[in-house]
C-alpha atoms as a PDB file:
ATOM      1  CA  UNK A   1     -31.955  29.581 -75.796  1.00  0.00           C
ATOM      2  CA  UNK A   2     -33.851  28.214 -72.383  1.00  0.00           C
ATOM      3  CA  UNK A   3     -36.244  25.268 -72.404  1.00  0.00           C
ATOM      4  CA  UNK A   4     -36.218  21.483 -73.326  1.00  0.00           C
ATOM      5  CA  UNK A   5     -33.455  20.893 -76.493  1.00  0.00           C
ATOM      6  CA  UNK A   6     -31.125  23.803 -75.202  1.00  0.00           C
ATOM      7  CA  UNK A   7     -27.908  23.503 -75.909  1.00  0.00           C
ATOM      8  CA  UNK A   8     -26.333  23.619 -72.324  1.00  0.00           C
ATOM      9  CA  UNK A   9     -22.198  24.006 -73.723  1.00  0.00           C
ATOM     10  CA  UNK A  10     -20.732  26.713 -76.244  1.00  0.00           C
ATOM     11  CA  UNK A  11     -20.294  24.296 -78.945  1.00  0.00           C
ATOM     12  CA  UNK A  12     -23.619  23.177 -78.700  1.00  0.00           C
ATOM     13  CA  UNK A  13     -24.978  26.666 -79.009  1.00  0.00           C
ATOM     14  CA  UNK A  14     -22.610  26.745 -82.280  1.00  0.00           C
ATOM     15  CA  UNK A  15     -24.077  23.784 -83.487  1.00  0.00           C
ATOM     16  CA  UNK A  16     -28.217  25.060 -82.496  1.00  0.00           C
ATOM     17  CA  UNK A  17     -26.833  28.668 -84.324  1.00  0.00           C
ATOM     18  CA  UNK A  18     -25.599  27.288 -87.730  1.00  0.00           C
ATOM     19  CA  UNK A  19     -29.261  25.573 -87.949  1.00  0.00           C
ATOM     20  CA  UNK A  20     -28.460  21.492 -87.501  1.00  0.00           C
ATOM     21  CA  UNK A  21     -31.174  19.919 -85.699  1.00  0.00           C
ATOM     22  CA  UNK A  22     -30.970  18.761 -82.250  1.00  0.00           C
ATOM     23  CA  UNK A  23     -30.006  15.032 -83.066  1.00  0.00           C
ATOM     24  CA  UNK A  24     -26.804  16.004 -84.411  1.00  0.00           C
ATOM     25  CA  UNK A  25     -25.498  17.534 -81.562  1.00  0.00           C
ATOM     26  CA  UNK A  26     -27.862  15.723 -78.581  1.00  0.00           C
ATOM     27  CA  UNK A  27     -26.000  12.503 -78.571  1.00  0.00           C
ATOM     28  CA  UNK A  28     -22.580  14.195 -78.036  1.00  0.00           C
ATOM     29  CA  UNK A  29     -20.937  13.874 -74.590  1.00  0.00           C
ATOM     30  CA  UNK A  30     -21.454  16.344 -71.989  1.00  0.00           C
ATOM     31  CA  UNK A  31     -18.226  16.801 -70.764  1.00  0.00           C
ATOM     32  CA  UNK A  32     -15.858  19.952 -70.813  1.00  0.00           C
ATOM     33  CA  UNK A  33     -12.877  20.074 -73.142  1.00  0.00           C
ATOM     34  CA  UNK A  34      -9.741  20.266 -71.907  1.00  0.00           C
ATOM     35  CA  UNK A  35      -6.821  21.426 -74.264  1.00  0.00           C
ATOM     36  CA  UNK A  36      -4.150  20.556 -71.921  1.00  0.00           C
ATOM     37  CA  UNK A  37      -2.798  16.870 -70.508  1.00  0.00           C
ATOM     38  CA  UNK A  38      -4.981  15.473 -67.708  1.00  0.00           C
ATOM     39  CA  UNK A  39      -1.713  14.286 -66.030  1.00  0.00           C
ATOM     40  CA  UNK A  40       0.060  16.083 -63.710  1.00  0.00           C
ATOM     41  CA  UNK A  41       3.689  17.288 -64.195  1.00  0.00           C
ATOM     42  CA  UNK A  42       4.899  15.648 -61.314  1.00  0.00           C
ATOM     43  CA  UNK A  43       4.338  12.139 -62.477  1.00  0.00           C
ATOM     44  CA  UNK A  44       6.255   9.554 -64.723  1.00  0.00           C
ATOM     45  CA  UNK A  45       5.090   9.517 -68.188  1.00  0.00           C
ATOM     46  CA  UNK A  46       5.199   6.129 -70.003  1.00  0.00           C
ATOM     47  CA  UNK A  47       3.776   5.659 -73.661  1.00  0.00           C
ATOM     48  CA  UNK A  48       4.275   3.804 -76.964  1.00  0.00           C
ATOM     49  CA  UNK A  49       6.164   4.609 -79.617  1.00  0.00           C
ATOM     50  CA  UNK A  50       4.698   4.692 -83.202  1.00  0.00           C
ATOM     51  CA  UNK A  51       5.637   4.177 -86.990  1.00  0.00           C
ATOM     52  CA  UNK A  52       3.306   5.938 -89.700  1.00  0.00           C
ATOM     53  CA  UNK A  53       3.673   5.299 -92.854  1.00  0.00           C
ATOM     54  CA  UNK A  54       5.084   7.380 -94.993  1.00  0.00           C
ATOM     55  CA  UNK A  55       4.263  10.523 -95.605  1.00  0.00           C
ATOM     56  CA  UNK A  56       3.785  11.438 -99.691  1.00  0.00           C
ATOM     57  CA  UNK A  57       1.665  15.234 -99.267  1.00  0.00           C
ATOM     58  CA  UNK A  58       0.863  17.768 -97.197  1.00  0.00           C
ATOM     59  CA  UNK A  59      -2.801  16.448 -96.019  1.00  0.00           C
ATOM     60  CA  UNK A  60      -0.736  13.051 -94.604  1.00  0.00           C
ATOM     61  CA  UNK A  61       1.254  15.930 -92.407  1.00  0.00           C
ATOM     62  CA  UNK A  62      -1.227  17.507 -91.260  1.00  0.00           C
ATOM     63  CA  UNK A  63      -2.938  14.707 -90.336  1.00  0.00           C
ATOM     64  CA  UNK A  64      -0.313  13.221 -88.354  1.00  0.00           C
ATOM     65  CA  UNK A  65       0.625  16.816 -86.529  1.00  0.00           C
ATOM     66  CA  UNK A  66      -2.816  16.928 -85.213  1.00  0.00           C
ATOM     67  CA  UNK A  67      -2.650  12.825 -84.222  1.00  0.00           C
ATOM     68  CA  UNK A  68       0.506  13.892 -82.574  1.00  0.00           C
ATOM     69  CA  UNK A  69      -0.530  17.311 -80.941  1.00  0.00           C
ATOM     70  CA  UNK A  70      -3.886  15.221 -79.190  1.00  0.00           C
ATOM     71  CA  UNK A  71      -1.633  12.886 -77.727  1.00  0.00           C
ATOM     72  CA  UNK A  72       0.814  15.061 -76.967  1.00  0.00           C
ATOM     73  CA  UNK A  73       3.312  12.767 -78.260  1.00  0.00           C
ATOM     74  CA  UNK A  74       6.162  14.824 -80.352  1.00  0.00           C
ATOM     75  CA  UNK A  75       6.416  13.464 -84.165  1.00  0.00           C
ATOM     76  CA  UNK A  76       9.890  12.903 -85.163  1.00  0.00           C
ATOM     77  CA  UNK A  77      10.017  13.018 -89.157  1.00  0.00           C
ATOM     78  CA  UNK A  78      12.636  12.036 -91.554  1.00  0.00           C
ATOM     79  CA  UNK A  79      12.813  14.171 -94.610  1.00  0.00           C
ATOM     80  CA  UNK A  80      14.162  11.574 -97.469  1.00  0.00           C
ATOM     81  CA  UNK A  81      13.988  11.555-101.152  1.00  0.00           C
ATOM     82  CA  UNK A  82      14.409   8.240-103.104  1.00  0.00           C
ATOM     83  CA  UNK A  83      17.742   9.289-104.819  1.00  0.00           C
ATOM     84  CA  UNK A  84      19.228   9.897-101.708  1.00  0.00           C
ATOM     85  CA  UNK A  85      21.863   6.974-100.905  1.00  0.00           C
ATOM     86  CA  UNK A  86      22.655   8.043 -97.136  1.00  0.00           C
ATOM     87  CA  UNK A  87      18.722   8.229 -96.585  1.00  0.00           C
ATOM     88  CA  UNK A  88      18.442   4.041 -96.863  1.00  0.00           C
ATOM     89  CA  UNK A  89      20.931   4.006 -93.477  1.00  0.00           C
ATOM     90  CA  UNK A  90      19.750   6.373 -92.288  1.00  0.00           C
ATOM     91  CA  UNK A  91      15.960   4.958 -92.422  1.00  0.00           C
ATOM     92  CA  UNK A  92      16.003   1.711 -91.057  1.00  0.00           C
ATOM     93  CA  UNK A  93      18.459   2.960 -88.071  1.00  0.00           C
ATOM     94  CA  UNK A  94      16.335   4.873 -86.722  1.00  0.00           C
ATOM     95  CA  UNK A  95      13.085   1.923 -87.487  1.00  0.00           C
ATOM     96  CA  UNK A  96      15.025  -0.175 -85.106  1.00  0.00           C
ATOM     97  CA  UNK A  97      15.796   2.374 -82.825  1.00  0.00           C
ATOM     98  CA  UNK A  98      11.834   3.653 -82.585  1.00  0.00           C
ATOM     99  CA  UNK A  99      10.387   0.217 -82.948  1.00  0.00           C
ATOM    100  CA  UNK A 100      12.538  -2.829 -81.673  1.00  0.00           C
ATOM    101  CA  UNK A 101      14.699  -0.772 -79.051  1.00  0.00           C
ATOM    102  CA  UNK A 102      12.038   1.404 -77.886  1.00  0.00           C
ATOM    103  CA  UNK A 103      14.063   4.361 -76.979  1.00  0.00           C
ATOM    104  CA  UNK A 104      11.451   6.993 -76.086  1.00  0.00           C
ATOM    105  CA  UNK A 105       8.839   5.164 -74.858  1.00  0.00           C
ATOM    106  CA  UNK A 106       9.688   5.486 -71.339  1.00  0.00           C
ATOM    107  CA  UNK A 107      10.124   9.350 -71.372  1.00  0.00           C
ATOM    108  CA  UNK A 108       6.227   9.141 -73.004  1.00  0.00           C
ATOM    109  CA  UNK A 109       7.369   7.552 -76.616  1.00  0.00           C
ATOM    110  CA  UNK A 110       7.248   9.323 -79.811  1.00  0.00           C
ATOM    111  CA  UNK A 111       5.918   9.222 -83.233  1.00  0.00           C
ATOM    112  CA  UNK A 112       7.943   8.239 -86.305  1.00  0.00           C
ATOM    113  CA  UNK A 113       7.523   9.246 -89.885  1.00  0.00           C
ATOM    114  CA  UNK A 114       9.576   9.063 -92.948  1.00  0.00           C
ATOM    115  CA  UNK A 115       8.608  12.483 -95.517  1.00  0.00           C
ATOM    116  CA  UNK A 116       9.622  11.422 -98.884  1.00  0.00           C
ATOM    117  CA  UNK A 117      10.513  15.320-101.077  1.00  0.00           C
ATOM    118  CA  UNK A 118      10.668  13.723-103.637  1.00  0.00           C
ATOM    119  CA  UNK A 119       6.401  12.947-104.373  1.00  0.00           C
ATOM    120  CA  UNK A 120       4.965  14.679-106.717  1.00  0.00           C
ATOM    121  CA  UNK A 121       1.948  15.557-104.297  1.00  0.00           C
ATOM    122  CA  UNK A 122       4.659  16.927-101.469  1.00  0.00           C
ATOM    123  CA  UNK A 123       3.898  20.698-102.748  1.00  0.00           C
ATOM    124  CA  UNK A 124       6.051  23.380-100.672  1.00  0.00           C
ATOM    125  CA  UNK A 125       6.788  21.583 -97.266  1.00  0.00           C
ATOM    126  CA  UNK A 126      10.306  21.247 -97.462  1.00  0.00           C
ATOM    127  CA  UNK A 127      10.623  24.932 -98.140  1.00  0.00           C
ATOM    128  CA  UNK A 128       7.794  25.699 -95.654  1.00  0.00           C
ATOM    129  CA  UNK A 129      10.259  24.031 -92.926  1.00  0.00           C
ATOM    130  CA  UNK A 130      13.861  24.838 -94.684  1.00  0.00           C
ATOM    131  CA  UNK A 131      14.526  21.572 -95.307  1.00  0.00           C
ATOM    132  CA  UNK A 132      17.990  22.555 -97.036  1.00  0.00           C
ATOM    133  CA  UNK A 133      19.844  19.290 -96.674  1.00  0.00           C
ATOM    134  CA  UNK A 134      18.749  15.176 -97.619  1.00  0.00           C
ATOM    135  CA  UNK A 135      18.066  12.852 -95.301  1.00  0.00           C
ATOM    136  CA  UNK A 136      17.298  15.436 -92.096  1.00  0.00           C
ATOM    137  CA  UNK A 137      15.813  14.856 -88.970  1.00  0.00           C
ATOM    138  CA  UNK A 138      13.012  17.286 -87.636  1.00  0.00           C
ATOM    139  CA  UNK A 139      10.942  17.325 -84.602  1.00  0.00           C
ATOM    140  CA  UNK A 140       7.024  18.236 -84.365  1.00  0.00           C
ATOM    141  CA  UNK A 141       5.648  18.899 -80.819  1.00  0.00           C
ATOM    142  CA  UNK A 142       1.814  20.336 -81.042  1.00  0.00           C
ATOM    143  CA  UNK A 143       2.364  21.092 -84.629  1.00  0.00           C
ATOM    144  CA  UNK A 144       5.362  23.232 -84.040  1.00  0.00           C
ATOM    145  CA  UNK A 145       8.271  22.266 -85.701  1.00  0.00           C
ATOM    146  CA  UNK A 146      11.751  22.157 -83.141  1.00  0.00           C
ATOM    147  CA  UNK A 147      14.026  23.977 -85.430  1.00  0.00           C
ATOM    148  CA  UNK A 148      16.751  24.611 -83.064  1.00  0.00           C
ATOM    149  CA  UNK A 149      17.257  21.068 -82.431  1.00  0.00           C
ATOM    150  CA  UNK A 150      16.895  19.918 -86.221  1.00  0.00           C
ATOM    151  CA  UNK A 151      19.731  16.997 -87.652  1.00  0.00           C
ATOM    152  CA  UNK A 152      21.061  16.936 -91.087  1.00  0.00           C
ATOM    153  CA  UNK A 153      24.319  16.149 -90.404  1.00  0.00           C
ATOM    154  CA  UNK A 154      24.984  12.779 -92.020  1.00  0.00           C
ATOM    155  CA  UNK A 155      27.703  11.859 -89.417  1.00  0.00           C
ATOM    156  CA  UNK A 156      25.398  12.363 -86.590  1.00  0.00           C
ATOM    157  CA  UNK A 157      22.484  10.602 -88.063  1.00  0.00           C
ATOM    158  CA  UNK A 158      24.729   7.502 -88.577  1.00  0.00           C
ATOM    159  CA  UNK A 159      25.116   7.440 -84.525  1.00  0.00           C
ATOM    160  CA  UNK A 160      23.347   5.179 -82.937  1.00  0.00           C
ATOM    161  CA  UNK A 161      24.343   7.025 -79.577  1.00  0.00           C
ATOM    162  CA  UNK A 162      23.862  10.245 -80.713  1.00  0.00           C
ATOM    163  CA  UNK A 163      20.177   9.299 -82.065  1.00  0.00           C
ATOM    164  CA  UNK A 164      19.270   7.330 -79.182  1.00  0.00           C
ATOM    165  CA  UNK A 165      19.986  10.504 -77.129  1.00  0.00           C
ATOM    166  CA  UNK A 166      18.176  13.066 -79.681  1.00  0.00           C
ATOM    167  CA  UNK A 167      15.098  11.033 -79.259  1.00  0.00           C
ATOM    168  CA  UNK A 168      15.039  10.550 -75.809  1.00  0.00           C
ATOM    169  CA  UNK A 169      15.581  14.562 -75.433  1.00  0.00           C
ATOM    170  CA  UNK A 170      12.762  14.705 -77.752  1.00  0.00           C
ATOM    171  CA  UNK A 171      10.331  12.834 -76.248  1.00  0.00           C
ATOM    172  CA  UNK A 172      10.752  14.207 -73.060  1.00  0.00           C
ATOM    173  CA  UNK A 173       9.411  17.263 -74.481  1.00  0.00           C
ATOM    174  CA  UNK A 174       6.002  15.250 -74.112  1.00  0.00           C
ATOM    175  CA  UNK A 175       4.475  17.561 -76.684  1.00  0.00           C
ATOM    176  CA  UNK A 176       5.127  20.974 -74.463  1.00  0.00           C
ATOM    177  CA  UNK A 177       5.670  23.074 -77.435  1.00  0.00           C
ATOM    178  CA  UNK A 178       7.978  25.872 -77.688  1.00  0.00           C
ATOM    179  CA  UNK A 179       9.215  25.925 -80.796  1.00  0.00           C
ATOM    180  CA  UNK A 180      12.674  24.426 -79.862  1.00  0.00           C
ATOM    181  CA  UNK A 181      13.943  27.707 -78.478  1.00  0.00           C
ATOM    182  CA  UNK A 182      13.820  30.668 -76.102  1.00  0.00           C
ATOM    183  CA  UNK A 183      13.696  34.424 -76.221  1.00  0.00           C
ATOM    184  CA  UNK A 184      17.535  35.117 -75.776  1.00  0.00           C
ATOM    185  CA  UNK A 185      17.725  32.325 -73.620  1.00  0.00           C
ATOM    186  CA  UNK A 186      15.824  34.145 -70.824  1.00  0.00           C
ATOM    187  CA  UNK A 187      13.006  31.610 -70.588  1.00  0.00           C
ATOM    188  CA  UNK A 188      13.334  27.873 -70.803  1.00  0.00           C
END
């Protein structure tokens, strides 16, 4: 397409192809996209943390993995049910921890969500991510869940030192992906 109204980036020629008309797509900004942070590695990253509330299905999830994957912030989710007596220490531990104490936000802060198993909308995410143990702690960094570095020991969760240093780890990830692990250790 050449002349006055083309679209002059791919995903306006996706828009001109599937037939909307030229105001839909003529008032979008013509800039590239970049899928990876404008900041370079070499400098200090400092961010917020936040607390979502809970989550109660899969669509509140998914939602907050992609919130989390744009900022590249990791989302560190608390898999509770409302039965669970070790979940209510558990729970407002790591609230202070997030919120009042900040730990995170100075390695580029983190996102904080509680995932109750126990709503009747939750369908088949705990045994999507083998959540085999109530309360457990699990880490999200673009969308990928950090299995290797997964808490559901209750003993740890109680520590305030060993938390404050399992998010701090964790947000230092800054969203870089990678699953949590390496091929037989060979790349980190």
């Amino acid at each position: 397409m050449t002349g006055k109204g083309a679209p002059s980036r791919p995903w306006r020629t996706i828009l001109a192809c599937h037939n909307y008309p030229p105001a839909t797509y003529s008032k979008l900004p013509n800039r590239p996209f970049h899928a990876s942070s404008p900041r370079s590695s070499g400098t200090a990253r400092t961010g917020q943390n936040r607390i979502f509330t809970s989550v109660r299905s899969q669509e509140d999830l998914s939602s907050l993995l992609l919130l989390s994957a744009t900022n590249t912030v990791p989302l560190i989710t608390l898999w509770t049910a409302s039965w669970c007596p070790s979940c209510r220490v558990v729970l407002p531990l790591l609230k202070e921890l997030v919120e009042r104490n900040a730990v995170g936000s100075s390695e580029g802060g983190v996102g904080f969500v509680e995932v109750e198993v126990d709503s009747p909308t939750i369908g088949d995410l705990p045994s999507r991510y083998i959540v085999n143990s109530i309360p457990m702690l699990l880490s999200f960094s673009r969308q990928e869940p950090q299995m290797e570095t997964r808490v559901s020991a209750v003993s740890q969760l109680k520590d305030r030192a060993f938390l404050t240093q399992w998010i701090e780890t964790e947000a230092r990830r800054g969203g870089a992906g990678g699953a949590g692990g390496s091929l037989l250790g060979f790349f980190k």
